[in-house]
PDB file of N, CA and C in Angstrom:
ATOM      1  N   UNK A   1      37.883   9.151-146.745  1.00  0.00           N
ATOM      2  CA  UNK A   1      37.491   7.824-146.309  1.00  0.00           C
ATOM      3  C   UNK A   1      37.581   6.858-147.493  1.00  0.00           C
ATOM      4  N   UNK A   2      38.527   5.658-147.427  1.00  0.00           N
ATOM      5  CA  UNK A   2      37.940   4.647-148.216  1.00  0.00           C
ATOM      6  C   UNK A   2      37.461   3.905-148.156  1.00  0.00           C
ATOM      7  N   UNK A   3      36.435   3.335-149.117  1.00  0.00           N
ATOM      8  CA  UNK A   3      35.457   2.026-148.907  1.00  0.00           C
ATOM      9  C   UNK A   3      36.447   1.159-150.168  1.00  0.00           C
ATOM     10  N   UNK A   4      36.232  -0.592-149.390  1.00  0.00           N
ATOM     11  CA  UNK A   4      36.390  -1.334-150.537  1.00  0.00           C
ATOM     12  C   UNK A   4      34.631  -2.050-150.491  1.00  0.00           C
ATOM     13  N   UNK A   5      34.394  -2.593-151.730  1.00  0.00           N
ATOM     14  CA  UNK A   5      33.015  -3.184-151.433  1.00  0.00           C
ATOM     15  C   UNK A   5      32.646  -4.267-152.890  1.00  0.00           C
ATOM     16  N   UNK A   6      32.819  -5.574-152.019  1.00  0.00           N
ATOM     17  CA  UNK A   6      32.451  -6.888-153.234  1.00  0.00           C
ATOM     18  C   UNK A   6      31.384  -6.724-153.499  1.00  0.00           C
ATOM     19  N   UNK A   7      31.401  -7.851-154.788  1.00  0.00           N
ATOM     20  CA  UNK A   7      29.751  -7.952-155.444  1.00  0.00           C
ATOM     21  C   UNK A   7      30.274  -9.049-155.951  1.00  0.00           C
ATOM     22  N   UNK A   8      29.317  -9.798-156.646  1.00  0.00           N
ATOM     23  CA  UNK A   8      29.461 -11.168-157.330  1.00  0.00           C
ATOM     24  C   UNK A   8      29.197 -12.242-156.770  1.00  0.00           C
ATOM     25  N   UNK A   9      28.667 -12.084-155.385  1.00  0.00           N
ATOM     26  CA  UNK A   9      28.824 -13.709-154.949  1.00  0.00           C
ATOM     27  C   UNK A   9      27.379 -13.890-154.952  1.00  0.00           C
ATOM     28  N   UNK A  10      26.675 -15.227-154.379  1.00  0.00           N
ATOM     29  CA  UNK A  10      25.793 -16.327-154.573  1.00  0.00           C
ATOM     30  C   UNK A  10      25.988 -17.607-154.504  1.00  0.00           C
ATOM     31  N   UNK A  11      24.808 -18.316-155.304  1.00  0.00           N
ATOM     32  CA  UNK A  11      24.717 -20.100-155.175  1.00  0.00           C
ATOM     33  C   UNK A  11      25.530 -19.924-156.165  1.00  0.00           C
ATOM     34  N   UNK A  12      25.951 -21.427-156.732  1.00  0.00           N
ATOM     35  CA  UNK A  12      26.335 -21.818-157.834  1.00  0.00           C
ATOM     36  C   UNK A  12      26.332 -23.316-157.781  1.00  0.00           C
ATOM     37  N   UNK A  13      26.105 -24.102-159.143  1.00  0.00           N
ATOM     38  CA  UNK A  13      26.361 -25.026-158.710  1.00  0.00           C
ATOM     39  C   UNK A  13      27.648 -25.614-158.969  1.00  0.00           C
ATOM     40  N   UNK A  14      27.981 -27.188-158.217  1.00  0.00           N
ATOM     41  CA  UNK A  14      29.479 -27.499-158.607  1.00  0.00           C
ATOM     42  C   UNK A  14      29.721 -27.448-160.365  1.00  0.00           C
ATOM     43  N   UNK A  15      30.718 -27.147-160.240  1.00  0.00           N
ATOM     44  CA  UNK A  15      31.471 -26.906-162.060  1.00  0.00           C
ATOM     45  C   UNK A  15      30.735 -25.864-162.332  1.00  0.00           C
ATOM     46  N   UNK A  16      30.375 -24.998-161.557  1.00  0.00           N
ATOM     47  CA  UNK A  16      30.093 -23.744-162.707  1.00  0.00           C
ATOM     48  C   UNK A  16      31.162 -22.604-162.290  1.00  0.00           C
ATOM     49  N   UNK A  17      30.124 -21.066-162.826  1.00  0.00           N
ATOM     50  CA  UNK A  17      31.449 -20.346-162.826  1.00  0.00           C
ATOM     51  C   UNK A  17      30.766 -18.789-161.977  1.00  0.00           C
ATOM     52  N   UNK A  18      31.603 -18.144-161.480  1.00  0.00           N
ATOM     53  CA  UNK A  18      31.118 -16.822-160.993  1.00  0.00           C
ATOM     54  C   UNK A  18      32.400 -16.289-161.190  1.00  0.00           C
ATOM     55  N   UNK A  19      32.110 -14.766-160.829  1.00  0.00           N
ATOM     56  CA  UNK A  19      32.906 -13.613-160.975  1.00  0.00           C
ATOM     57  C   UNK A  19      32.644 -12.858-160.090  1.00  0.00           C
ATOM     58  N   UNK A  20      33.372 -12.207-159.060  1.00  0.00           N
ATOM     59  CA  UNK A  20      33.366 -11.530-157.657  1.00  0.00           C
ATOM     60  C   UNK A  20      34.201 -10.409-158.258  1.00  0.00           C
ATOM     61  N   UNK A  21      33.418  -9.109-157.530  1.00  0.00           N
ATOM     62  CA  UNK A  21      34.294  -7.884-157.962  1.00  0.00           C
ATOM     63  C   UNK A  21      34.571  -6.714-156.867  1.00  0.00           C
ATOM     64  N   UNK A  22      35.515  -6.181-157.012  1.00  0.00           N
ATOM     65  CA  UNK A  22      35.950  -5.654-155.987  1.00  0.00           C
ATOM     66  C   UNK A  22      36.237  -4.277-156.244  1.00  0.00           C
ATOM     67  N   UNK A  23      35.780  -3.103-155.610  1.00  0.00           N
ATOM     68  CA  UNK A  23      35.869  -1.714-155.903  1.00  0.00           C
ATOM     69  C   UNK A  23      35.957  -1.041-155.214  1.00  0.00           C
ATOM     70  N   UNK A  24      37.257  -0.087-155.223  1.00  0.00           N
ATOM     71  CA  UNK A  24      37.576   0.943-153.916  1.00  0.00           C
ATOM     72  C   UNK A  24      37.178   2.098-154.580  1.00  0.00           C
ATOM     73  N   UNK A  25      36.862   3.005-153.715  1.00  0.00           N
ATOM     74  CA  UNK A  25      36.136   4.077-153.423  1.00  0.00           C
ATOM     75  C   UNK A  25      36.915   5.253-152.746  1.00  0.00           C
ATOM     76  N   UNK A  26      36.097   6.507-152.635  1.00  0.00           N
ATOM     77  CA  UNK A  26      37.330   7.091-151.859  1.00  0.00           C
ATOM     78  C   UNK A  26      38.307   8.227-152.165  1.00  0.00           C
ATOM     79  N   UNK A  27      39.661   8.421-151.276  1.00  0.00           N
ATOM     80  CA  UNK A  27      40.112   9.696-151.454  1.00  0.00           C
ATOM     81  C   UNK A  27      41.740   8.579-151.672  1.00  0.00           C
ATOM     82  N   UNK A  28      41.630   7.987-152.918  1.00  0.00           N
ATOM     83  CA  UNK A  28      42.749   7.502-153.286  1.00  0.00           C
ATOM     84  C   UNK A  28      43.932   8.226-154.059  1.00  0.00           C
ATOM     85  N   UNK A  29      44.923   7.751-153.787  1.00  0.00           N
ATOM     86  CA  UNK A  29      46.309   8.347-154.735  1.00  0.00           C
ATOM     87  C   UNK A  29      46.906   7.361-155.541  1.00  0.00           C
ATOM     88  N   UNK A  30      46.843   5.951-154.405  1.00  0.00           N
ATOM     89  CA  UNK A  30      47.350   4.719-154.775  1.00  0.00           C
ATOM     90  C   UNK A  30      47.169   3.721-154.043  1.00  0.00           C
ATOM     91  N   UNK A  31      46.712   2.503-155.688  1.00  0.00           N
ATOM     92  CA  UNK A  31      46.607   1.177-154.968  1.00  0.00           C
ATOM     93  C   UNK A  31      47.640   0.280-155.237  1.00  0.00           C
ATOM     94  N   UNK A  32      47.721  -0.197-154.437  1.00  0.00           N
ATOM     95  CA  UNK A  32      49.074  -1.562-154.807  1.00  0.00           C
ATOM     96  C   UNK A  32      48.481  -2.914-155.113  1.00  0.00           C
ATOM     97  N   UNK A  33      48.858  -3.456-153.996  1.00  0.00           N
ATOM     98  CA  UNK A  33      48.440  -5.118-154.422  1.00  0.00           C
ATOM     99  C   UNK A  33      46.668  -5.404-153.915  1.00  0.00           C
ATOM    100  N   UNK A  34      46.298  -6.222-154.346  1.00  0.00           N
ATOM    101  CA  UNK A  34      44.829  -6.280-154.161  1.00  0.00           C
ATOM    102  C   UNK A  34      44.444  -7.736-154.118  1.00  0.00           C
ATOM    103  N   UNK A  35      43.816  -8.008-152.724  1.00  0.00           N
ATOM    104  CA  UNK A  35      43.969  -9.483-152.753  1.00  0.00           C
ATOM    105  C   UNK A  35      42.158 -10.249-152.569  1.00  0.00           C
ATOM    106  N   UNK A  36      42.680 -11.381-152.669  1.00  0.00           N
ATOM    107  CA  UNK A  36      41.032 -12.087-152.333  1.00  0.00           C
ATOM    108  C   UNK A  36      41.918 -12.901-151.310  1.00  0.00           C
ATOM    109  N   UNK A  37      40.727 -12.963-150.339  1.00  0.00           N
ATOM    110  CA  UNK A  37      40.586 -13.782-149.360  1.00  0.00           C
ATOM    111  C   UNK A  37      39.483 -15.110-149.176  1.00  0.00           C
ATOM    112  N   UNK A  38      39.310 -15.841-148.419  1.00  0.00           N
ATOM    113  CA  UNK A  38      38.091 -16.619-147.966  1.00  0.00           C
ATOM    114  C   UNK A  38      38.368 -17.442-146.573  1.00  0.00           C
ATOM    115  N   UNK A  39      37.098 -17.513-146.013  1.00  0.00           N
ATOM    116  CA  UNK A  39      36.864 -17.800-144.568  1.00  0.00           C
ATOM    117  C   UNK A  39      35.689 -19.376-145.137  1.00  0.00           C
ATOM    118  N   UNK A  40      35.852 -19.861-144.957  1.00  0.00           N
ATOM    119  CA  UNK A  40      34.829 -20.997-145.080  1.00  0.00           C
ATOM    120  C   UNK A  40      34.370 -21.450-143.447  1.00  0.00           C
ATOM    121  N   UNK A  41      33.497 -22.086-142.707  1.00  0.00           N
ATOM    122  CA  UNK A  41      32.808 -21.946-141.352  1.00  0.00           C
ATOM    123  C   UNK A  41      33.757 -22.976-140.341  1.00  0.00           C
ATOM    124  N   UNK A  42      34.245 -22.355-139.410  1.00  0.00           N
ATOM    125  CA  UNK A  42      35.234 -23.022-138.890  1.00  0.00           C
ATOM    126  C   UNK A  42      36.929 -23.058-139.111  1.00  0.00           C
ATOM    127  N   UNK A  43      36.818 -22.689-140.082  1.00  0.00           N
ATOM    128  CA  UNK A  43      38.583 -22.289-140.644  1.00  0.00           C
ATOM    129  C   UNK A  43      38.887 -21.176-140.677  1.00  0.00           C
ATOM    130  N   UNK A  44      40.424 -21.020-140.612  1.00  0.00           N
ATOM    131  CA  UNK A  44      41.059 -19.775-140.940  1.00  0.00           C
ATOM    132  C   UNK A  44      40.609 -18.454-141.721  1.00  0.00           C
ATOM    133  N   UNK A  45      40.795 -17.703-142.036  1.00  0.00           N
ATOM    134  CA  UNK A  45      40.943 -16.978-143.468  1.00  0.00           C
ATOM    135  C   UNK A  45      42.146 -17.341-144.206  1.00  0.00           C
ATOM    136  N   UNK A  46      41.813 -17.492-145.538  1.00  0.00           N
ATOM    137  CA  UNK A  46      43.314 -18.104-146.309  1.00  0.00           C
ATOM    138  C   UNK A  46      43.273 -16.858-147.719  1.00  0.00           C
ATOM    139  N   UNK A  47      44.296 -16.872-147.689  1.00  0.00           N
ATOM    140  CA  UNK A  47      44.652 -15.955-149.261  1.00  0.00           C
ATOM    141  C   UNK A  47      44.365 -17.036-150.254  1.00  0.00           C
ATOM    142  N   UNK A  48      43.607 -16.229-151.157  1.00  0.00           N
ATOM    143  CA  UNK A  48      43.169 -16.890-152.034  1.00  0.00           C
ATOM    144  C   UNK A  48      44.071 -16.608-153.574  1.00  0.00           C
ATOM    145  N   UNK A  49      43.993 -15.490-153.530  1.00  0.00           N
ATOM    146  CA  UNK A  49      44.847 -15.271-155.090  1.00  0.00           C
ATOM    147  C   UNK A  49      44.886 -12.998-154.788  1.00  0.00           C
ATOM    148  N   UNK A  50      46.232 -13.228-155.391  1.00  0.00           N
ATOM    149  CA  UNK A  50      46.766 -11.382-155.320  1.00  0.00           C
ATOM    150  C   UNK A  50      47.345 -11.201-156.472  1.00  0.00           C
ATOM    151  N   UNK A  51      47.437  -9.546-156.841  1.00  0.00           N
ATOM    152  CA  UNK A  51      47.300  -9.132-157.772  1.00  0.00           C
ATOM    153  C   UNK A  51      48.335  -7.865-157.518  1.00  0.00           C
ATOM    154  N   UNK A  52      49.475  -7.611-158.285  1.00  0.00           N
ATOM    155  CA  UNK A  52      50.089  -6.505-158.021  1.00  0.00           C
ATOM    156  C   UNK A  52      49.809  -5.633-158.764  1.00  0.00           C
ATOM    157  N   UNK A  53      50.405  -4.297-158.719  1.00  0.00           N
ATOM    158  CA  UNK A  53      49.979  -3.306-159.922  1.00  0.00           C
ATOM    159  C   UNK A  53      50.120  -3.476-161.033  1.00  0.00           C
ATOM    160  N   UNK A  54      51.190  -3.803-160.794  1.00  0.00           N
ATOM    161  CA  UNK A  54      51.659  -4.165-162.291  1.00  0.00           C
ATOM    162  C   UNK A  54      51.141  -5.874-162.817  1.00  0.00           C
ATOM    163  N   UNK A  55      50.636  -6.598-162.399  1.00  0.00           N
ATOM    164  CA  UNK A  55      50.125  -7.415-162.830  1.00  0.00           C
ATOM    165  C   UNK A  55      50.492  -8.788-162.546  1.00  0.00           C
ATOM    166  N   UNK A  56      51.075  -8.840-161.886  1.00  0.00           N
ATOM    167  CA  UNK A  56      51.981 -10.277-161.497  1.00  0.00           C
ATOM    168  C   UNK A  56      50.907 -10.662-159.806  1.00  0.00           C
ATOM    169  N   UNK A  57      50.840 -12.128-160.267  1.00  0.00           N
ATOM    170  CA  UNK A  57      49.811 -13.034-159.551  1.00  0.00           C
ATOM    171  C   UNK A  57      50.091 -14.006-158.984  1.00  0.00           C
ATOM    172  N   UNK A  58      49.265 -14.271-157.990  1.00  0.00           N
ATOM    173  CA  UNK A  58      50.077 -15.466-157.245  1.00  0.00           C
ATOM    174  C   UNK A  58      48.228 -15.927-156.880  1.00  0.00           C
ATOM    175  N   UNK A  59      48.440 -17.540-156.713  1.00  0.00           N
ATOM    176  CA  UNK A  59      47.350 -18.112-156.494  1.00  0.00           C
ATOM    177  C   UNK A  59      47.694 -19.285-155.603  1.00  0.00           C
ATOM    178  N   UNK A  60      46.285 -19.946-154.413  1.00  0.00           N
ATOM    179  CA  UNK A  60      47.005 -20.972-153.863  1.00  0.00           C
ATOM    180  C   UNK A  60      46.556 -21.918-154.537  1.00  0.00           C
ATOM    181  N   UNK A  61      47.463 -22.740-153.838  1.00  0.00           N
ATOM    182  CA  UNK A  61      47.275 -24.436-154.726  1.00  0.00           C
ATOM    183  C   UNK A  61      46.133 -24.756-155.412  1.00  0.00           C
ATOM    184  N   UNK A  62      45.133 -24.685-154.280  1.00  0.00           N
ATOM    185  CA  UNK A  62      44.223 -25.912-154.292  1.00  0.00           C
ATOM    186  C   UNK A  62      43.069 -24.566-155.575  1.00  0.00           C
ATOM    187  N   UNK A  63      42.995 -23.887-156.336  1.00  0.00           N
ATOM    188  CA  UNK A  63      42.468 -23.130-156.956  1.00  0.00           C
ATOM    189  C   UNK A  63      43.039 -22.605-158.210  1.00  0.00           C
ATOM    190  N   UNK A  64      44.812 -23.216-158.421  1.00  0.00           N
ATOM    191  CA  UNK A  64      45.056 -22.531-159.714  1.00  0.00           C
ATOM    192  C   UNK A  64      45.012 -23.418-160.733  1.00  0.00           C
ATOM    193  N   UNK A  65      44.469 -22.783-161.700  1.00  0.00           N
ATOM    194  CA  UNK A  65      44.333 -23.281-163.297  1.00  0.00           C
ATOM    195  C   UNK A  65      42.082 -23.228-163.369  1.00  0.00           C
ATOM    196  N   UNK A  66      41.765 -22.683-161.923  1.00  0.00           N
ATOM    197  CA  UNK A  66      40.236 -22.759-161.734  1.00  0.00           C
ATOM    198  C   UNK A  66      39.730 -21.282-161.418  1.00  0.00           C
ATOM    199  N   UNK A  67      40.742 -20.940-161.197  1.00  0.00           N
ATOM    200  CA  UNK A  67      40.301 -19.036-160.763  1.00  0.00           C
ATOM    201  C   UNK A  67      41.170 -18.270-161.355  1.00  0.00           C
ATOM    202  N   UNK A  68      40.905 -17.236-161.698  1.00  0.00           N
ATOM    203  CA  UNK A  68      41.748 -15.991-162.195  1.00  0.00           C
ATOM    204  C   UNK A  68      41.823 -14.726-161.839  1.00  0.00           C
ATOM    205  N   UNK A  69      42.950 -14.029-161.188  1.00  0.00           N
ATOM    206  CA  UNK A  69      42.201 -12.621-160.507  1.00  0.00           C
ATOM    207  C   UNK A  69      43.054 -11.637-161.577  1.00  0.00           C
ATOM    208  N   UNK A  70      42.527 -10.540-161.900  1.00  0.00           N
ATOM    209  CA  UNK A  70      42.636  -9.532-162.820  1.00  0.00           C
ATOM    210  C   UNK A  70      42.180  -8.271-161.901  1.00  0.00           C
ATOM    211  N   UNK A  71      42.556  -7.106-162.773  1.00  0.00           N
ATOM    212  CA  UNK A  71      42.632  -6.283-162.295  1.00  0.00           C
ATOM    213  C   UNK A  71      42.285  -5.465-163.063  1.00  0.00           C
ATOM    214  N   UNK A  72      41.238  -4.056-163.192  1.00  0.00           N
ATOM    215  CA  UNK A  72      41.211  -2.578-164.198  1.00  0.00           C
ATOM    216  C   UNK A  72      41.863  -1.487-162.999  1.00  0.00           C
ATOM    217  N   UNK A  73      43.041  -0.928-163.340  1.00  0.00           N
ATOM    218  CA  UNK A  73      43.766   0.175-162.552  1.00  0.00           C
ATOM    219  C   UNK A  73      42.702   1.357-162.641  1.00  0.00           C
ATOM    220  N   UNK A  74      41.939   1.597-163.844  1.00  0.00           N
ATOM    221  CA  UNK A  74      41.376   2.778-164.068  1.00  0.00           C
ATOM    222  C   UNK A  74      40.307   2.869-163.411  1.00  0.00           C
ATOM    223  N   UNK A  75      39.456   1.861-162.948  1.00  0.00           N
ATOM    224  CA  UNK A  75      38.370   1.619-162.394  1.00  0.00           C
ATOM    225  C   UNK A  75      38.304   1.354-161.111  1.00  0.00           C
ATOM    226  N   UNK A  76      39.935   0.881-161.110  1.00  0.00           N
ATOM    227  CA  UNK A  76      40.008   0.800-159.423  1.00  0.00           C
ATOM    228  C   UNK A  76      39.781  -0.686-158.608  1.00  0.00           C
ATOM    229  N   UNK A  77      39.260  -1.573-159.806  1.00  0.00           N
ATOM    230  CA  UNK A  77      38.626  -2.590-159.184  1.00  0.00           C
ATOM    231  C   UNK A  77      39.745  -3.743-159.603  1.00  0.00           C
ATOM    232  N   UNK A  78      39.167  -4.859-158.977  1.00  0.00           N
ATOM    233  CA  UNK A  78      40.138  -6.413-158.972  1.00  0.00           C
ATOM    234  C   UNK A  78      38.587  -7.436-159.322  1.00  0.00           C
ATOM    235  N   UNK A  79      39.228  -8.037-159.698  1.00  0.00           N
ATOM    236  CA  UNK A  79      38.319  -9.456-160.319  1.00  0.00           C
ATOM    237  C   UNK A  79      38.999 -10.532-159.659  1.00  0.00           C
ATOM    238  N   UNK A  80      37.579 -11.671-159.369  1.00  0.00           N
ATOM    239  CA  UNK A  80      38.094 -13.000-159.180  1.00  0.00           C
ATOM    240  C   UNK A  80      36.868 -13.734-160.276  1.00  0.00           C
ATOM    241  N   UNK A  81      37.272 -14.544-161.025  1.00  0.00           N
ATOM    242  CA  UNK A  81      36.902 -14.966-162.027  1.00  0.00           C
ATOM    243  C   UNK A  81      37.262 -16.546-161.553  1.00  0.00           C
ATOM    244  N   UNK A  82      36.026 -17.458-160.708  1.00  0.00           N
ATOM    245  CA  UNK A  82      36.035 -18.862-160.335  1.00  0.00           C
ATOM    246  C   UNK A  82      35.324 -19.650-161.517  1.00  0.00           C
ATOM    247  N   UNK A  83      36.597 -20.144-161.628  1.00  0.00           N
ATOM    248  CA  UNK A  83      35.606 -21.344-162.943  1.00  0.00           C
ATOM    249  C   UNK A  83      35.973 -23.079-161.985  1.00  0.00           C
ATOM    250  N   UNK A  84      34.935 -23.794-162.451  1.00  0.00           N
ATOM    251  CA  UNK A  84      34.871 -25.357-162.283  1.00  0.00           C
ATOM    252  C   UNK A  84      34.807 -25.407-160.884  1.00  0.00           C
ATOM    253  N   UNK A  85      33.524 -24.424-160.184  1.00  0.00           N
ATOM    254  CA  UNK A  85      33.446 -24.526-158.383  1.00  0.00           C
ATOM    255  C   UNK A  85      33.211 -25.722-157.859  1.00  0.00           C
ATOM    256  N   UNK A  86      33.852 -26.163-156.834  1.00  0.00           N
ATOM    257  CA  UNK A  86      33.752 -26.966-155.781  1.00  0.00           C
ATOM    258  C   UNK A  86      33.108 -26.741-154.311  1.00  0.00           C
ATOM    259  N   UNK A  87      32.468 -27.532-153.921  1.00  0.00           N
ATOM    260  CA  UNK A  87      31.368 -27.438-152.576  1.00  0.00           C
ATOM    261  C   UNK A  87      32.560 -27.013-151.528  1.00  0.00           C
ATOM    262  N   UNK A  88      34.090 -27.305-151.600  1.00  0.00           N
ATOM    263  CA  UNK A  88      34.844 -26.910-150.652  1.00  0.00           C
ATOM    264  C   UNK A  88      34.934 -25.669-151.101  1.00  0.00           C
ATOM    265  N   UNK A  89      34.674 -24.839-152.410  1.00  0.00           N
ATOM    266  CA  UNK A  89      34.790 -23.343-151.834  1.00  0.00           C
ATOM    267  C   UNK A  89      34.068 -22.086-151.366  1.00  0.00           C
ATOM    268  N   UNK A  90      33.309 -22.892-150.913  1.00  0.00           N
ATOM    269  CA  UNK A  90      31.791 -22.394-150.507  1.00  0.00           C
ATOM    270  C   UNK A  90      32.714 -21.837-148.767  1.00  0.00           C
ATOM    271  N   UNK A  91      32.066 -20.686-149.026  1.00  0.00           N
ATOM    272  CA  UNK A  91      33.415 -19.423-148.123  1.00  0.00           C
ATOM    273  C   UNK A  91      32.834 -17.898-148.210  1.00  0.00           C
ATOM    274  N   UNK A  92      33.031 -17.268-147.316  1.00  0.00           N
ATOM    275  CA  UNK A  92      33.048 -15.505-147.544  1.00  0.00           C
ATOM    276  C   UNK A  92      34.048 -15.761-148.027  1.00  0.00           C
ATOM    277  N   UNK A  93      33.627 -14.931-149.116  1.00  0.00           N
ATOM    278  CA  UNK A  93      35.291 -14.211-150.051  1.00  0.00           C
ATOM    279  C   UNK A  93      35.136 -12.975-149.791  1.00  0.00           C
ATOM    280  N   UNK A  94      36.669 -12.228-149.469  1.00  0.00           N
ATOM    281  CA  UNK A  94      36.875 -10.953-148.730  1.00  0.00           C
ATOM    282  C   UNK A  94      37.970 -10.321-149.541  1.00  0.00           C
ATOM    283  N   UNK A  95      37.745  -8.648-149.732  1.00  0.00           N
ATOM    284  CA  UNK A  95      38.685  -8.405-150.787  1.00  0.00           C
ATOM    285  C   UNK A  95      39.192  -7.601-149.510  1.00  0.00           C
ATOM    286  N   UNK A  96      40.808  -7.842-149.922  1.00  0.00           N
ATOM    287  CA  UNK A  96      41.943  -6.521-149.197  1.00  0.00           C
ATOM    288  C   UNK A  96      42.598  -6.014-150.149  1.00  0.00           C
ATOM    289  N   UNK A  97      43.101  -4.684-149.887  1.00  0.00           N
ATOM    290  CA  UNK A  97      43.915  -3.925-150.514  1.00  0.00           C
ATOM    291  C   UNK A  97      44.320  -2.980-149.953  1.00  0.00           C
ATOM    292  N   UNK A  98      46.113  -2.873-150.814  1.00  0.00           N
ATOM    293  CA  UNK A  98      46.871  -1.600-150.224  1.00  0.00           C
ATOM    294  C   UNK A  98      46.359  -0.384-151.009  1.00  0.00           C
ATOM    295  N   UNK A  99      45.791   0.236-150.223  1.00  0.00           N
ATOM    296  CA  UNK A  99      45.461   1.781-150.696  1.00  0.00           C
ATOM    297  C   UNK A  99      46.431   2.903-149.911  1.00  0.00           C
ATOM    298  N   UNK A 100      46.758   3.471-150.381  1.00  0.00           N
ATOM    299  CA  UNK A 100      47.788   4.868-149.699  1.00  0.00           C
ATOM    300  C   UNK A 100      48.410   4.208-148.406  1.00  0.00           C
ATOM    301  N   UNK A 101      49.029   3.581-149.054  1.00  0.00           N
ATOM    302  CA  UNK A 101      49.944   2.237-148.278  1.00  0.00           C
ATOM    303  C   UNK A 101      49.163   1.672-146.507  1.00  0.00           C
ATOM    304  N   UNK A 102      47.756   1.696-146.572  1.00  0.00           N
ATOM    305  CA  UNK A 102      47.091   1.458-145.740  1.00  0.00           C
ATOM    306  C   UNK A 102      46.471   0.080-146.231  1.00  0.00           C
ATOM    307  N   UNK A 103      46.309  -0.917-145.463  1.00  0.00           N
ATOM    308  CA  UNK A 103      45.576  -2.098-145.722  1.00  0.00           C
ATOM    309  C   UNK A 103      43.978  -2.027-145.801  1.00  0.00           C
ATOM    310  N   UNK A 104      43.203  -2.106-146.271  1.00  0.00           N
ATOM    311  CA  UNK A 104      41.731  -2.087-146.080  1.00  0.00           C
ATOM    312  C   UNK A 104      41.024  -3.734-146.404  1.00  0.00           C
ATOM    313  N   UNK A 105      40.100  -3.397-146.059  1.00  0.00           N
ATOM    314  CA  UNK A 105      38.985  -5.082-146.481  1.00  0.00           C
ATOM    315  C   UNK A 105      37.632  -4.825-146.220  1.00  0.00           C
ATOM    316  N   UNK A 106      37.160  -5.260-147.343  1.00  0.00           N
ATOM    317  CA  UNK A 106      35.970  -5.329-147.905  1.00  0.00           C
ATOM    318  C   UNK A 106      34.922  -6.027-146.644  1.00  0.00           C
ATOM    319  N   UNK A 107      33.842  -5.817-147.129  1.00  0.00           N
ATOM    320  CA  UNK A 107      32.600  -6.184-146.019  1.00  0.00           C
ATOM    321  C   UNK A 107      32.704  -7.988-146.608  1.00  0.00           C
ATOM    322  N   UNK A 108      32.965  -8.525-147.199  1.00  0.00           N
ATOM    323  CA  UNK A 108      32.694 -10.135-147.761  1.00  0.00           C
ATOM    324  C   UNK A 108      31.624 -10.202-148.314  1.00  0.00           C
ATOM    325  N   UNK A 109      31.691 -11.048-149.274  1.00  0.00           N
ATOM    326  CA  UNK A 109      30.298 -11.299-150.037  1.00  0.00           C
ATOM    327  C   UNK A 109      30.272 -13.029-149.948  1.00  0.00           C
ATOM    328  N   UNK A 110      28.972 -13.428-149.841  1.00  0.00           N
ATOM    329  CA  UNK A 110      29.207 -14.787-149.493  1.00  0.00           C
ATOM    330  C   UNK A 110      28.771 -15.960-150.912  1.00  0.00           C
ATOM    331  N   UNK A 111      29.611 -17.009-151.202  1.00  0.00           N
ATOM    332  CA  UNK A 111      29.972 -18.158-152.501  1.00  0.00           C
ATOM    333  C   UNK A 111      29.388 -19.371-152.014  1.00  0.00           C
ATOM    334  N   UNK A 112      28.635 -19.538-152.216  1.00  0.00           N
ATOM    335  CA  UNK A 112      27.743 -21.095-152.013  1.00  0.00           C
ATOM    336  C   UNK A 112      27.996 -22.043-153.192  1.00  0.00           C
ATOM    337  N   UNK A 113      28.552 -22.834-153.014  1.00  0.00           N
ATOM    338  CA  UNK A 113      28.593 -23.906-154.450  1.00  0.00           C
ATOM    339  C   UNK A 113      27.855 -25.536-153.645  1.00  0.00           C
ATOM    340  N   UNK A 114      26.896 -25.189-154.463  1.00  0.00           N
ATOM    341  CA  UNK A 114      25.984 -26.651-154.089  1.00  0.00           C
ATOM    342  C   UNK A 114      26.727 -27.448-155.057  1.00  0.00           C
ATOM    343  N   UNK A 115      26.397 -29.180-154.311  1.00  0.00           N
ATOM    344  CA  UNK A 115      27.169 -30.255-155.196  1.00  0.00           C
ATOM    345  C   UNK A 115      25.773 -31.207-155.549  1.00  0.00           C
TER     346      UNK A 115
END
């Protein structure tokens, strides 16, 4: 069985900073790409920023040069590292990942940024 399972989220206020972390669990062989998500109330889910094995990243617009996602292979886990928050990203952030070429996702942890 694998579990993925965030941690890191909370209040914050605008312009500050958090770090959301993401850790699979489990009867793994291999992970591939590892992504963050977010749902804010009423909208979509949108990709937020992914992470390949090898290290190559992709982020959306409205968040790059303000978030950073990283990755420890050995540990298994992915980082989202939000700096300079905005009240618009106040959202479940949801981690997915390819594990043994199966998609999984995290329970969400929820990002409040008061303004």
């Amino acid at each position: 069985q694998v579990q993925l399972v965030e941690s890191g989220g909370g209040l914050v206020q605008a312009g500050g900073s958090l770090r959301l972390s993401c850790t699979a669990s489990g009867n793994i062989f291999r992970i591939s790409t590892m992504d963050w998500y977010r749902q804010a109330p009423g909208k979509q889910r949108e990709l937020v920023a992914s992470i390949t094995r090898s290290g190559t990243t992709n982020y959306l617009d409205s968040v790059k040069g303000r978030f950073t996602i990283s990755r420890d292979n050995a540990k298994s886990t992915a980082y989202l590292q939000m700096n300079g928050r905005k009240p618009e990203d106040t959202a479940i952030y949801y981690c997915r990942s390819a594990i043994n070429y199966q998609y999984y996702w995290g329970q969400g942890t929820q990002v409040t940024v008061s303004s």
